[in-house]
C-alpha atoms as a PDB file:
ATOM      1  CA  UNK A   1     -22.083 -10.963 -12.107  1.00  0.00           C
ATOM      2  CA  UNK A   2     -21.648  -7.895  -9.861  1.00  0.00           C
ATOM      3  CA  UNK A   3     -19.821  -5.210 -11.485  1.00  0.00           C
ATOM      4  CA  UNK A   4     -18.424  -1.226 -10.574  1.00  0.00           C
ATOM      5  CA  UNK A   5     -20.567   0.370  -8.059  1.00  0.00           C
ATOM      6  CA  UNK A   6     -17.952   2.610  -6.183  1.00  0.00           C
ATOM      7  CA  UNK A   7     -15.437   3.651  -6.413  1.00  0.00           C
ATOM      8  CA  UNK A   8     -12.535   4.802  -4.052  1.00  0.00           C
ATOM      9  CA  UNK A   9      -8.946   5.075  -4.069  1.00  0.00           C
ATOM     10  CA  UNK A  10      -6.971   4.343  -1.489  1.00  0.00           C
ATOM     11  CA  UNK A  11      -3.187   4.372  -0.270  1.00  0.00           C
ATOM     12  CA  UNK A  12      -0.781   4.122   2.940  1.00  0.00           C
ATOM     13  CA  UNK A  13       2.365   2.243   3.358  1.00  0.00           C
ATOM     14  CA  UNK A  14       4.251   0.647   1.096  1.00  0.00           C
ATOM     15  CA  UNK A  15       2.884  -2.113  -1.060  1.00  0.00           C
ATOM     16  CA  UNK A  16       2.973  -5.447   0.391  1.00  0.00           C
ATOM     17  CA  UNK A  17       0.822  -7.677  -1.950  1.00  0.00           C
ATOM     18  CA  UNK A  18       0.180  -7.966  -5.497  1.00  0.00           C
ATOM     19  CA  UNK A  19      -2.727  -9.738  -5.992  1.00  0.00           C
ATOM     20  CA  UNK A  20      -3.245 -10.555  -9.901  1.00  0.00           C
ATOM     21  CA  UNK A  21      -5.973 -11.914 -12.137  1.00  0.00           C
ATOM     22  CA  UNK A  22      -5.071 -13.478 -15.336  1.00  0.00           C
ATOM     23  CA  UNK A  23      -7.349 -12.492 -18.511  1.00  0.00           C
ATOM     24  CA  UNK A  24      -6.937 -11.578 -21.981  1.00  0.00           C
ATOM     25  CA  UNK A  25      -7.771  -8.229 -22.666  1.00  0.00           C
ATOM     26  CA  UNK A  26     -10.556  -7.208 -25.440  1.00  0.00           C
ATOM     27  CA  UNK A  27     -14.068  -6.924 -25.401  1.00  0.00           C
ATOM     28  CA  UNK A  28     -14.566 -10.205 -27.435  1.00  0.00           C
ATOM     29  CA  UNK A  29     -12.480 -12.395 -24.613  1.00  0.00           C
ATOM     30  CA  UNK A  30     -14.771 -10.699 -21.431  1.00  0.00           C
ATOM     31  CA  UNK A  31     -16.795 -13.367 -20.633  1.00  0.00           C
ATOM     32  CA  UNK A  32     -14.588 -16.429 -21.520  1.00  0.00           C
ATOM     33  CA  UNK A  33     -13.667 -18.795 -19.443  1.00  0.00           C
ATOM     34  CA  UNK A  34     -10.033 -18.088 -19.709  1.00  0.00           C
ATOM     35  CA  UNK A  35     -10.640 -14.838 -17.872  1.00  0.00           C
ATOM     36  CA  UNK A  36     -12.376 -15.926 -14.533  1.00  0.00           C
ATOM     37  CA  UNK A  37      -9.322 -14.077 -13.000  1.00  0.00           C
ATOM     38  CA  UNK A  38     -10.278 -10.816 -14.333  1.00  0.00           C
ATOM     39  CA  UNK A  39     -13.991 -11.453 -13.859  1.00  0.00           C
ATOM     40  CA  UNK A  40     -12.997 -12.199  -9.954  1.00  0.00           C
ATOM     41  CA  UNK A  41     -11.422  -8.838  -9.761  1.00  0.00           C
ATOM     42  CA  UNK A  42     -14.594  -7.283 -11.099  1.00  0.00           C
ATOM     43  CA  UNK A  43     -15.908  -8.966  -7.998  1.00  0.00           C
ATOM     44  CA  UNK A  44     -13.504  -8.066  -5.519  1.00  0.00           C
ATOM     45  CA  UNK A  45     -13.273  -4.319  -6.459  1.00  0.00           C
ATOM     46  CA  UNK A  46     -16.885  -3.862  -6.515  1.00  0.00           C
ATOM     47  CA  UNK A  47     -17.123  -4.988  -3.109  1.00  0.00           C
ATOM     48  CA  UNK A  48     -13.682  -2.992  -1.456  1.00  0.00           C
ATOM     49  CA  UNK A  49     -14.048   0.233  -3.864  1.00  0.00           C
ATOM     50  CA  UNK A  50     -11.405   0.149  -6.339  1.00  0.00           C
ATOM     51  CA  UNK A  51     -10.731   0.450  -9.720  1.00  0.00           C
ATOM     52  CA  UNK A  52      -7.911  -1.186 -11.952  1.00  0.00           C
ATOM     53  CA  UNK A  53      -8.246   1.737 -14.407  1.00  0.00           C
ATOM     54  CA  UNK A  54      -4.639   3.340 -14.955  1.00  0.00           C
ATOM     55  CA  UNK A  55      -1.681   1.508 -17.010  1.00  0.00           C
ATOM     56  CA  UNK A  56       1.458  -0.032 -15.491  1.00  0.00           C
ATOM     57  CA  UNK A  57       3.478  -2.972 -15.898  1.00  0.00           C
ATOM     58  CA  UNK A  58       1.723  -3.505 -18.784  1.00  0.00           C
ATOM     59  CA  UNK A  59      -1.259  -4.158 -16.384  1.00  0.00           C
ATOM     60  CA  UNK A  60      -4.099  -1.876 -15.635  1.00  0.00           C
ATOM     61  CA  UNK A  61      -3.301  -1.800 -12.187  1.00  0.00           C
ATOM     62  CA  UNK A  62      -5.548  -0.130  -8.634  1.00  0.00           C
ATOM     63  CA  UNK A  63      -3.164   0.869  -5.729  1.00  0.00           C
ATOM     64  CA  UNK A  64      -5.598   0.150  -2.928  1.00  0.00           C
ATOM     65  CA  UNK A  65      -5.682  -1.272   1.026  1.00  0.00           C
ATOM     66  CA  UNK A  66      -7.883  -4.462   1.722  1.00  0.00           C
ATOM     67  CA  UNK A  67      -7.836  -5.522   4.912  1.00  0.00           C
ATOM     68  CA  UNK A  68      -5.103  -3.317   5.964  1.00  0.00           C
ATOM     69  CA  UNK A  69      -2.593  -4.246   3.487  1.00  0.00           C
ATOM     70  CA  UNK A  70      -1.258  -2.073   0.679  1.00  0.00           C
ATOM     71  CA  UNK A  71      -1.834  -4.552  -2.273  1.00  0.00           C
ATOM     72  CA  UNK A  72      -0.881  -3.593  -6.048  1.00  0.00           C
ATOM     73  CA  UNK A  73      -4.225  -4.992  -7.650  1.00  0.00           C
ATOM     74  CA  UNK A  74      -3.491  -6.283 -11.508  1.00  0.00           C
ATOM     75  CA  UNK A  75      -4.783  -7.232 -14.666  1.00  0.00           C
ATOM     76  CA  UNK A  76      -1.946  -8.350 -16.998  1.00  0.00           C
ATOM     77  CA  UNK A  77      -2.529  -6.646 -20.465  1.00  0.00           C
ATOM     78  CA  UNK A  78      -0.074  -8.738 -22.107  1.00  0.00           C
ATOM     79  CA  UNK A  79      -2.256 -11.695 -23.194  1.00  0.00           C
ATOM     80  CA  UNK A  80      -2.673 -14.811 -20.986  1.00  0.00           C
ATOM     81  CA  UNK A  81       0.349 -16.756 -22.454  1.00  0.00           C
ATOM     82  CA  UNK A  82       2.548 -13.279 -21.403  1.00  0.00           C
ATOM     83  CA  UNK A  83       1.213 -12.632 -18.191  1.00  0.00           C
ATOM     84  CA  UNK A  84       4.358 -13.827 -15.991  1.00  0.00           C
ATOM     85  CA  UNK A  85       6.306 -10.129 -17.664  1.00  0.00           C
ATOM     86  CA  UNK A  86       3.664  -7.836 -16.241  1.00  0.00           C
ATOM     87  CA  UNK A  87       3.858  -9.776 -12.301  1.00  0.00           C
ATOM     88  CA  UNK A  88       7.779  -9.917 -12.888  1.00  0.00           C
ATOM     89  CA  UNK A  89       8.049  -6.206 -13.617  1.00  0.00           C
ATOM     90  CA  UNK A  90       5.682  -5.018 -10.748  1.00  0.00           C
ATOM     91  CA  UNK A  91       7.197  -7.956  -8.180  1.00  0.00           C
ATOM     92  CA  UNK A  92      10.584  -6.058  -9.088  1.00  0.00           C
ATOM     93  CA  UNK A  93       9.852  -2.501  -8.998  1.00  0.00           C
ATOM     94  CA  UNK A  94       8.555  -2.925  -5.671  1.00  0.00           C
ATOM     95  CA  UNK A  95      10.967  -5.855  -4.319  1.00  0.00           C
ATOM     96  CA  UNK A  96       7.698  -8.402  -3.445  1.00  0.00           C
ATOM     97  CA  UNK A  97       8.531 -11.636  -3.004  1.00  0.00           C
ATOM     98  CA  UNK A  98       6.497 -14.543  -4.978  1.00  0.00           C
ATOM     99  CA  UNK A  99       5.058 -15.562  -1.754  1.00  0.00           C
ATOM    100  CA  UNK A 100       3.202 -12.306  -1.669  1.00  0.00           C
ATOM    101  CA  UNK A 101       2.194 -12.562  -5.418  1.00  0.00           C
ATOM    102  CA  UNK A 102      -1.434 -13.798  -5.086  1.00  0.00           C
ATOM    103  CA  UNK A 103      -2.695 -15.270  -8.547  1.00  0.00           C
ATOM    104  CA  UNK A 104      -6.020 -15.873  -9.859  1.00  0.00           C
ATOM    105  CA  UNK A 105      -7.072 -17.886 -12.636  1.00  0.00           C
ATOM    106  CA  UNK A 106      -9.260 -20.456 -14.455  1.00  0.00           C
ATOM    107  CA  UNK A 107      -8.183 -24.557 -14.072  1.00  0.00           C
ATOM    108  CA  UNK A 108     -10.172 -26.913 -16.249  1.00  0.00           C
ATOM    109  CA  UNK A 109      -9.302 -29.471 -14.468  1.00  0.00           C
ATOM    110  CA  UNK A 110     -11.558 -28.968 -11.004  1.00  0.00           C
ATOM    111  CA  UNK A 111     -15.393 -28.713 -12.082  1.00  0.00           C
ATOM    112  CA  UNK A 112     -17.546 -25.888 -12.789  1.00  0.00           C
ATOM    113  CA  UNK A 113     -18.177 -23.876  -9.305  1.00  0.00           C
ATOM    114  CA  UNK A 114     -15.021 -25.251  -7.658  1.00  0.00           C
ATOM    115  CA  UNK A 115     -12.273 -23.210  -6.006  1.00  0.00           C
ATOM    116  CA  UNK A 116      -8.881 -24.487  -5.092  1.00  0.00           C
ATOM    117  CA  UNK A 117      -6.576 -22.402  -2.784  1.00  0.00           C
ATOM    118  CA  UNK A 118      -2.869 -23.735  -2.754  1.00  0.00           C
ATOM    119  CA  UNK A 119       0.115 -22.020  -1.451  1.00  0.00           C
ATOM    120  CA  UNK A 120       2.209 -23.311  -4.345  1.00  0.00           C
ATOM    121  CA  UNK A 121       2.915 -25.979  -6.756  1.00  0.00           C
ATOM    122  CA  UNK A 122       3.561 -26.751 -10.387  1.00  0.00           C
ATOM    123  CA  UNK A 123       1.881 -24.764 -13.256  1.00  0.00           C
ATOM    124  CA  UNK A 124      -0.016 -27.516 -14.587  1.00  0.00           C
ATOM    125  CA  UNK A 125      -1.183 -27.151 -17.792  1.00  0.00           C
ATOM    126  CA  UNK A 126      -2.372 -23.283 -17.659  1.00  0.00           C
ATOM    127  CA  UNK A 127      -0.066 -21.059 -19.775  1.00  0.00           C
ATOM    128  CA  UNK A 128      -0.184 -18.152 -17.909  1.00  0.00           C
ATOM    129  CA  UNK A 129       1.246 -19.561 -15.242  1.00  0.00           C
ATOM    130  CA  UNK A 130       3.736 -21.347 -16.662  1.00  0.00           C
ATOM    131  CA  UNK A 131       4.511 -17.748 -17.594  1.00  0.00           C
ATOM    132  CA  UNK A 132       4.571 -16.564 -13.989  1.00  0.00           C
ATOM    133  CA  UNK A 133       7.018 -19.455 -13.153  1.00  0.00           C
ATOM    134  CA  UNK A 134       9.237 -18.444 -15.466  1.00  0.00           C
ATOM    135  CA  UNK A 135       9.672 -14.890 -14.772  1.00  0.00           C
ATOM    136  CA  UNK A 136       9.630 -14.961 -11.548  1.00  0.00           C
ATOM    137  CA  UNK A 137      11.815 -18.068 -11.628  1.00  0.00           C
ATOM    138  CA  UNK A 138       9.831 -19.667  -8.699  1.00  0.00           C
ATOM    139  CA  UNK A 139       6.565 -21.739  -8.530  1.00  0.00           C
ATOM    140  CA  UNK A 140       6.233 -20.335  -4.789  1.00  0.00           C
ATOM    141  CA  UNK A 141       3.133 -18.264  -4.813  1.00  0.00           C
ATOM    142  CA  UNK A 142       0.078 -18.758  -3.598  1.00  0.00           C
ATOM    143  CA  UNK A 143      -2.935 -19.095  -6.045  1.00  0.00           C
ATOM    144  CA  UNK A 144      -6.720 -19.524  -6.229  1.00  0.00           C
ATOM    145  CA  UNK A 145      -7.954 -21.659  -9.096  1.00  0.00           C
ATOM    146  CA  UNK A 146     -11.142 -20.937 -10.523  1.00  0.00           C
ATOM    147  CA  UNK A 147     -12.776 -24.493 -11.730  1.00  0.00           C
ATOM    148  CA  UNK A 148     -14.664 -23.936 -14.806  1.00  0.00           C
ATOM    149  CA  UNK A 149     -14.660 -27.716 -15.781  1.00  0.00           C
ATOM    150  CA  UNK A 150     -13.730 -29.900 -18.455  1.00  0.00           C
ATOM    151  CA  UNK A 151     -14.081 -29.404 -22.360  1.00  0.00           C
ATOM    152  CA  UNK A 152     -17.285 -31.328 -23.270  1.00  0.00           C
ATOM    153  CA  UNK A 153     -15.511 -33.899 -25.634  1.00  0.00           C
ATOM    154  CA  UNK A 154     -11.753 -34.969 -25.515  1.00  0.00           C
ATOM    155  CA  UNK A 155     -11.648 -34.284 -29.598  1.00  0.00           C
ATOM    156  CA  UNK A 156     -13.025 -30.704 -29.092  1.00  0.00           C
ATOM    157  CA  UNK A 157     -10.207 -27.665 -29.488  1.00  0.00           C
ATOM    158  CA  UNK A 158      -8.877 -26.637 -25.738  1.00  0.00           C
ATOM    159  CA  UNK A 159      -8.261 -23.047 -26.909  1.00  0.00           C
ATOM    160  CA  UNK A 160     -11.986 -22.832 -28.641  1.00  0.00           C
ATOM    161  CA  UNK A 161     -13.212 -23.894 -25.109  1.00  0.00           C
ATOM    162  CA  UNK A 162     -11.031 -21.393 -22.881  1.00  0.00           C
ATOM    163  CA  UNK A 163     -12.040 -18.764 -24.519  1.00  0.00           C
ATOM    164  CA  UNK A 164     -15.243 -19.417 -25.023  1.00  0.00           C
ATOM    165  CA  UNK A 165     -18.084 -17.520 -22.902  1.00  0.00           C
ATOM    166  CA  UNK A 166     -19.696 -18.286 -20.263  1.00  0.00           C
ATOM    167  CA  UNK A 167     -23.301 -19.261 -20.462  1.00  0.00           C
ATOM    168  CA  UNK A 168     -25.830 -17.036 -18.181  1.00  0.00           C
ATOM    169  CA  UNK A 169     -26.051 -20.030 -15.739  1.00  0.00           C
ATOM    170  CA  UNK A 170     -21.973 -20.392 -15.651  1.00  0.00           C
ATOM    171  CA  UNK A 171     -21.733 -16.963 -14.179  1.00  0.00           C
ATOM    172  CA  UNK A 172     -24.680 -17.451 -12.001  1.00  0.00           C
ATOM    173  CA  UNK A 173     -22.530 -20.148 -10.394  1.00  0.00           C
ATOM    174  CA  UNK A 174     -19.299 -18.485 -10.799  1.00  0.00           C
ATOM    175  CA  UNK A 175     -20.475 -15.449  -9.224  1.00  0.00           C
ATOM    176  CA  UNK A 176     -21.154 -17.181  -5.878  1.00  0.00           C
ATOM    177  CA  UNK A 177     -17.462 -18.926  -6.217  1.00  0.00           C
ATOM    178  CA  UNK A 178     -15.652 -15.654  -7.009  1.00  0.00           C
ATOM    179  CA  UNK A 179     -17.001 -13.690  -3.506  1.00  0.00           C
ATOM    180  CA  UNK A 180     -15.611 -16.943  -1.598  1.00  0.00           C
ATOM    181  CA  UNK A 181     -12.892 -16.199  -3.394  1.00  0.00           C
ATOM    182  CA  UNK A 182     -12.434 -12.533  -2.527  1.00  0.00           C
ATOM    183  CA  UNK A 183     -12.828 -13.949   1.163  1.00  0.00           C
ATOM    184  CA  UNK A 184     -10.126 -16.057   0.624  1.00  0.00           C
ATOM    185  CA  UNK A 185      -7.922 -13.570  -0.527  1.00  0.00           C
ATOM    186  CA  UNK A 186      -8.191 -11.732   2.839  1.00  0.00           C
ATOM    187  CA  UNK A 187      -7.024 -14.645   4.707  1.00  0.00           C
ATOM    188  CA  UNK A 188      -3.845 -15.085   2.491  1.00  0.00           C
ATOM    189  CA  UNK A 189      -3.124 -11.369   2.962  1.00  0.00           C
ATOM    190  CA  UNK A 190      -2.949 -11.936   6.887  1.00  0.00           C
ATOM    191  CA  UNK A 191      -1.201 -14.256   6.690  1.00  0.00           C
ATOM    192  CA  UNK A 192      -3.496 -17.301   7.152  1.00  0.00           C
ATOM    193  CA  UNK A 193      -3.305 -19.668   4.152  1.00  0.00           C
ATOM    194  CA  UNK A 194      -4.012 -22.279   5.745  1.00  0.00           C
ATOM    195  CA  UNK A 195      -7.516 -21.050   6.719  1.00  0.00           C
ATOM    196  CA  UNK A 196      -8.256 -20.008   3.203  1.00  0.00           C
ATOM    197  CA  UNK A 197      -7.364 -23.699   2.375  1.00  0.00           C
ATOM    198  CA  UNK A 198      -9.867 -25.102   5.367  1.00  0.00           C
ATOM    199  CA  UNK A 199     -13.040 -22.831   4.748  1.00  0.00           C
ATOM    200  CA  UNK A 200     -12.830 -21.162   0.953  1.00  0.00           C
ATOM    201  CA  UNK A 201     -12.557 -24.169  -1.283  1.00  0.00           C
ATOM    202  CA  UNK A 202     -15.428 -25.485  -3.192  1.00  0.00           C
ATOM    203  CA  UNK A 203     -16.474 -28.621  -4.526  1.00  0.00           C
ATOM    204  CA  UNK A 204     -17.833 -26.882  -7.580  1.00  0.00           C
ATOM    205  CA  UNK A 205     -21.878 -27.384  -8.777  1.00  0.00           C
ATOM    206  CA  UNK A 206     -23.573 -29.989  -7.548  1.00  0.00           C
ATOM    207  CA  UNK A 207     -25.562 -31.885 -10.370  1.00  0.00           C
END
């Protein structure tokens, strides 16, 4: 994966976007599978110069401009199952819509590789946004879903498997999904959804 190289801070305007990545926070939970969101934001900041490094809304949090847009960068501290608080309490202090909440997070159901854009839609399955639904009492945001495939048996335990890690191929593969998926994020922030839809998803590994 490609981590921190640089680091700068940046600022002008009023914030516009949030764009968050859903994780559970703790050393032990940093390379599972539950927190592909987070891992993409290790991406992302790497490659605009940020750092989500100071506390708010229960969220380490990076004020920063990408692609000329004042976005509130996050990483929900409140445990994947909690993360719709943290969004709600930013999305309020700062009056943004959902439609400007940008979310980022793992699906199971797409395969390993794939990446899903959608401009809105149910929560599925996935706790943590069925957390974001609820406290923002709206499904209408967009979101980019990180496949990282099925559970290998139908008996074996869902939560074991989310947060289990990643093997050293996995984030080979996911490493080349989450920079489409920083491109695609720079669509949605101008405004261009659609073209995030037509030339950022993935099918996922081919086998």
């Amino acid at each position: 994966m490609a981590f921190f190289s640089k680091f700068k801070e940046k600022s002008g305007g009023s914030i516009e976007f949030i764009i968050a990545g859903l994780g559970n926070p703790g050393k032990e939970y940093e390379y599972s599978r539950h927190n592909a969101g987070f891992l993409c934001l290790d991406i992302l900041s790497n490659k605009e110069g940020f750092r989500t490094d100071r506390m708010k809304f229960k969220s380490l949090v990076a004020d920063t401009v990408i692609n000329g847009h004042r976005c509130l960068v996050m990483r929900p501290q409140t445990y994947m199952n909690n993360s719709g608080e943290a969004i709600r309490e930013a999305a309020q202090f700062y009056k943004i819509p959902p439609e400007k909440c940008i979310v980022i997070f793992d699906d199971i159901d797409i395969p390993m590789g794939a990446l899903r854009i959608r401009r809105k839609g149910s929560a599925g399955s996935h706790n943590g946004v069925k957390s974001i639904v609820y406290h923002l009492n709206s499904d209408n945001f967009p979101r980019i879903k990180i496949g990282v495939g099925a559970k290998p048996h139908p008996d074996y335990d869902l939560k074991d498997y989310v947060l289990g890690s990643f093997s050293k191929h996995e984030k080979d593969v996911l490493a080349k999904t989450m920079e489409t998926a920083c491109d695609a994020i720079k669509y949605i922030l101008d405004g261009d959804i659609d073209k995030a839809m037509q030339n950022c998803q993935l099918t996922g590994e081919k086998k």
